[in-house]
N, C-alpha and C. Protein backbone atom coordinates (compact mmCIF):
# COMPACT_ATOMS: atom_id res chain seq x y z
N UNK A 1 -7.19 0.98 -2.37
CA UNK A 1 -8.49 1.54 -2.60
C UNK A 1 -9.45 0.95 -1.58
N UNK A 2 -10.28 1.75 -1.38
CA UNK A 2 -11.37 1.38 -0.28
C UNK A 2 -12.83 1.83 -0.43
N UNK A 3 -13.89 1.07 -0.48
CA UNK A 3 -15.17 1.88 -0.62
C UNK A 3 -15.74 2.92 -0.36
N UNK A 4 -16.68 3.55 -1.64
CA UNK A 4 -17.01 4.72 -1.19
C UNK A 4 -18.36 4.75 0.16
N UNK A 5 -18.30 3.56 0.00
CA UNK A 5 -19.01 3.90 1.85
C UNK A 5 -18.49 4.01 3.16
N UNK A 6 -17.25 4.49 3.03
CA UNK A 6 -16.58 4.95 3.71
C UNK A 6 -16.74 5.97 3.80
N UNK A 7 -16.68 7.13 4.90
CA UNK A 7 -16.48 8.24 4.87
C UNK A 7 -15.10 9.33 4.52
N UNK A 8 -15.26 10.29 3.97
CA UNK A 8 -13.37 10.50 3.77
C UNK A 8 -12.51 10.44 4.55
N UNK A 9 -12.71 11.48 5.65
CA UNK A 9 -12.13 11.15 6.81
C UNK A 9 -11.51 9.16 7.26
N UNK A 10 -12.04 9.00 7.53
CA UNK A 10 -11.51 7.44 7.59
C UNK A 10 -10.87 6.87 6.25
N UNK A 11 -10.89 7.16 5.17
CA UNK A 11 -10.65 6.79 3.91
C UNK A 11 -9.22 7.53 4.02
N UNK A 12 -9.42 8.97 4.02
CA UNK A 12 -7.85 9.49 4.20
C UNK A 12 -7.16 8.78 5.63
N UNK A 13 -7.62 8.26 6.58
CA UNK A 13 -6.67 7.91 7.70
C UNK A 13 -6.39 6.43 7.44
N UNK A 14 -6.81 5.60 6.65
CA UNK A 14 -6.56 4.48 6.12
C UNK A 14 -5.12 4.95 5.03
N UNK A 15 -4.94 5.61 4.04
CA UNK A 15 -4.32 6.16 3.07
C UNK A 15 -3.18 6.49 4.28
N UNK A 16 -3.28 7.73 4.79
CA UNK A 16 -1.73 7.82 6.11
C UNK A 16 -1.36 6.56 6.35
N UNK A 17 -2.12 5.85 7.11
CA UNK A 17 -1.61 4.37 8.03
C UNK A 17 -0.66 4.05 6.58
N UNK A 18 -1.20 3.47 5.75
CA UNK A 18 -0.34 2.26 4.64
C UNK A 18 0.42 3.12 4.18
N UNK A 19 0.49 4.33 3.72
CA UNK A 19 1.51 5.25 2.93
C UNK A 19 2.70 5.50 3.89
N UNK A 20 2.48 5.59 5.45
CA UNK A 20 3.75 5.62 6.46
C UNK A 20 4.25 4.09 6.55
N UNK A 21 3.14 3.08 6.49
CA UNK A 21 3.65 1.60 6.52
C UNK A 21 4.58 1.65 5.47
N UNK A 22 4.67 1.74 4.13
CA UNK A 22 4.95 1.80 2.88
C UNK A 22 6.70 2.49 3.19
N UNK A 23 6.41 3.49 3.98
CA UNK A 23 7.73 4.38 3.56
C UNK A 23 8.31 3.48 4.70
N UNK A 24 8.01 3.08 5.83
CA UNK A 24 8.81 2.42 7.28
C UNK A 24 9.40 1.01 6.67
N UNK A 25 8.64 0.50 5.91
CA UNK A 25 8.63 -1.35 5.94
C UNK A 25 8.97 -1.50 4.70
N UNK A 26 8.90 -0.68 3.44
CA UNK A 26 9.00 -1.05 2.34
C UNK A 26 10.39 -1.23 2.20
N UNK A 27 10.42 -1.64 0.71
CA UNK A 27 11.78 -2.22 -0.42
C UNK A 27 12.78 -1.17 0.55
N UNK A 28 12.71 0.15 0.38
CA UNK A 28 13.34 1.14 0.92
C UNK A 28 13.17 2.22 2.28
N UNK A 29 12.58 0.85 3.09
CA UNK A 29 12.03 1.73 3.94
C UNK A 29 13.34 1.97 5.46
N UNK A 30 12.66 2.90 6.16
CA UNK A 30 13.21 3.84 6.90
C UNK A 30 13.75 2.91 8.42
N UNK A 31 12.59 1.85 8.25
CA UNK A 31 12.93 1.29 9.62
C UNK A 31 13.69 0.41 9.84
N UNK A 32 14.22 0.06 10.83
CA UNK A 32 16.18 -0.52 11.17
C UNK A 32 15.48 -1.69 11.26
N UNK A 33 14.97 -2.66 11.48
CA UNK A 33 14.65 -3.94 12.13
C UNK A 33 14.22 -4.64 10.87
N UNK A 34 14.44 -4.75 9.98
CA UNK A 34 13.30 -5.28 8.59
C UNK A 34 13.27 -7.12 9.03
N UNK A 35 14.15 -7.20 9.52
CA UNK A 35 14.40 -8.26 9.71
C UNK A 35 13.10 -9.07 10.81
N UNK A 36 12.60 -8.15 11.76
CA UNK A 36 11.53 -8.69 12.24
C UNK A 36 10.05 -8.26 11.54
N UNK A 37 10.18 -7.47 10.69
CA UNK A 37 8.75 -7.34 9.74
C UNK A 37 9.29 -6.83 8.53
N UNK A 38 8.39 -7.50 7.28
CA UNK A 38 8.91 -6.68 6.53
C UNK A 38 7.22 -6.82 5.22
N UNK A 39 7.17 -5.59 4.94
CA UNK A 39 5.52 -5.08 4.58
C UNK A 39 5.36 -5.92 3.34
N UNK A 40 6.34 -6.20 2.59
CA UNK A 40 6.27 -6.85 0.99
C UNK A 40 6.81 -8.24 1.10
N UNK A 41 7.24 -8.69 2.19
CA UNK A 41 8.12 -10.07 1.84
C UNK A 41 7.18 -10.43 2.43
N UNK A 42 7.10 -11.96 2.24
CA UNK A 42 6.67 -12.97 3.15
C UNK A 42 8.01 -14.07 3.37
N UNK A 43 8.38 -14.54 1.94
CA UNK A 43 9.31 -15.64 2.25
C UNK A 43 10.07 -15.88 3.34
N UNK A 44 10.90 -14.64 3.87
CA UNK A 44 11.80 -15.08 4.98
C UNK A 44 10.87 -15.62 5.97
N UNK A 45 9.49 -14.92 6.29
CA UNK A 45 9.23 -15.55 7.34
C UNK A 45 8.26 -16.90 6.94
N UNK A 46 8.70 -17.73 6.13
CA UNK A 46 7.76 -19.28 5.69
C UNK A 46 6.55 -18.77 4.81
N UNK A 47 6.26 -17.68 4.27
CA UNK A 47 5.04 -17.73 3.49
C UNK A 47 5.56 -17.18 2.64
N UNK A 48 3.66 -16.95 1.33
CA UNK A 48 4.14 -15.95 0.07
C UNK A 48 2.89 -15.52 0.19
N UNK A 49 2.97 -14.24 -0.29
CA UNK A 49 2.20 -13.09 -0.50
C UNK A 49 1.28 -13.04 0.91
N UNK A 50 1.72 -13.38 1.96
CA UNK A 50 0.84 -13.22 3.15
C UNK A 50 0.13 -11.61 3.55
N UNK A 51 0.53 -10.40 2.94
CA UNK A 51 0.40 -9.25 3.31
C UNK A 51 -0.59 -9.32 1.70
N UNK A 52 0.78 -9.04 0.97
CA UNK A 52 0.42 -8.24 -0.15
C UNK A 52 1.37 -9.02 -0.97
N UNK A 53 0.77 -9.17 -2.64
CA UNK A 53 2.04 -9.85 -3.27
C UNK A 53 3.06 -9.39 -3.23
N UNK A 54 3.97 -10.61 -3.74
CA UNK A 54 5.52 -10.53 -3.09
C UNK A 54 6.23 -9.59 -4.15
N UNK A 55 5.03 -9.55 -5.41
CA UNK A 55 5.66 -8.16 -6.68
C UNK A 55 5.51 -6.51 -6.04
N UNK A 56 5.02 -6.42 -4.77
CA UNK A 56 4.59 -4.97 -4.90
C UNK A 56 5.87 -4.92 -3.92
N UNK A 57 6.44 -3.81 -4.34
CA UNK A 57 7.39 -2.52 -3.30
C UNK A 57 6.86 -1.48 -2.86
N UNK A 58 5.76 -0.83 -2.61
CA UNK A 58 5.24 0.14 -2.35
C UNK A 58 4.14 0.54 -2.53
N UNK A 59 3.73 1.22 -2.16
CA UNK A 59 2.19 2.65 -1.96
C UNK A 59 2.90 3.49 -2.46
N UNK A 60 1.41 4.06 -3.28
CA UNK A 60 1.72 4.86 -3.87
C UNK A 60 0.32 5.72 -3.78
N UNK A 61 0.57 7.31 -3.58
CA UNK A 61 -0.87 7.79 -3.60
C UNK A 61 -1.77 7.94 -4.77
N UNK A 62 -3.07 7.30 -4.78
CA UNK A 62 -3.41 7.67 -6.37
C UNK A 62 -3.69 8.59 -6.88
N UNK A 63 -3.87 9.43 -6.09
CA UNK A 63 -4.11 11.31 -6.75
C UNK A 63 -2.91 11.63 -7.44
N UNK A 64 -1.76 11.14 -7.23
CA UNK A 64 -0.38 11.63 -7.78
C UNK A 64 -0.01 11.21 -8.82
N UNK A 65 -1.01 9.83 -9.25
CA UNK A 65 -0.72 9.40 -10.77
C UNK A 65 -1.45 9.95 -11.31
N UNK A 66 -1.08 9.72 -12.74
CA UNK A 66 -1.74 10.49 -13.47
C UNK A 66 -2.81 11.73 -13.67
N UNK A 67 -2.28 12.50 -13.00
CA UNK A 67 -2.90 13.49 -12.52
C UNK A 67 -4.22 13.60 -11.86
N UNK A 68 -4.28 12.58 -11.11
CA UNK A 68 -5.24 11.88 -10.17
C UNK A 68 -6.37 11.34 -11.23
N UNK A 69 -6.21 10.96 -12.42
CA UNK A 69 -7.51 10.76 -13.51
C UNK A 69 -7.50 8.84 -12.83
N UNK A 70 -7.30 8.57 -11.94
CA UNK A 70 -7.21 7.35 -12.26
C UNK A 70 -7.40 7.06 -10.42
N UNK A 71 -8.66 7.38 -10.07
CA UNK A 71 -8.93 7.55 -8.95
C UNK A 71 -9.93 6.82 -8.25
N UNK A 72 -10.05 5.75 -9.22
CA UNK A 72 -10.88 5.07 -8.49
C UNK A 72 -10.63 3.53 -9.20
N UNK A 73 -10.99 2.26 -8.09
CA UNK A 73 -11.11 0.84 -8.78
C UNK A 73 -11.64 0.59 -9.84
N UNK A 74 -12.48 1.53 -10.62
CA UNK A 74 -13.10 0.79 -11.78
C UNK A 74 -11.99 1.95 -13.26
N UNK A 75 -11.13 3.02 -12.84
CA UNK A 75 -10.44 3.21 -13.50
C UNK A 75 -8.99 2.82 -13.67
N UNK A 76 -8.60 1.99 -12.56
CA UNK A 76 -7.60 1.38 -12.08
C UNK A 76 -7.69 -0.06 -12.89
N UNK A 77 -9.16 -0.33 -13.15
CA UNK A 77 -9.32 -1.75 -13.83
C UNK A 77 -9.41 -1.56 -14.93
N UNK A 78 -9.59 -0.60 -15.60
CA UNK A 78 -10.52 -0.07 -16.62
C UNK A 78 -11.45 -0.41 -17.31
N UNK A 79 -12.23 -0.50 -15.93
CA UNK A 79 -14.31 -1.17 -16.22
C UNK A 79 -14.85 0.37 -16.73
């Protein structure tokens, strides 16, 4: 998630970038080398949670959950 002072445009090209990171680098991702990056681990390379915690496997788009009702940080928190 990213602020709404963002414009969409940039908001959706933020969303591409991590959702192709996600499918290349992730738990199951596409790209051959994991071994020199990898989007969810840290440990192999001496840290933890240096990206992102070491519990997440993926992006996921939030329009696609729950029938996008859950589209923003304060419904994601449920403030």
């Amino acid at each position: 998630m990213t602020s709404l002072a963002r414009d969409e445009e940039l908001r959706n090209k933020y969303k591409t970038l991590l959702l192709m990171m996600s499918s290349d680098f992730g738990d199951d991702g596409t790209a051959t080398s994991t071994d020199i990056f990898q989007l969810f681990e840290s440990v192999p390379f001496g840290g933890q949670n240096l990206l992102f915690s070491e519990e997440t496997v993926m992006f996921k788009d939030i329009n696609t959950v729950a029938g996008g009702t859950r589209n923003s940080y304060y419904t994601w928190a449920g403030l």
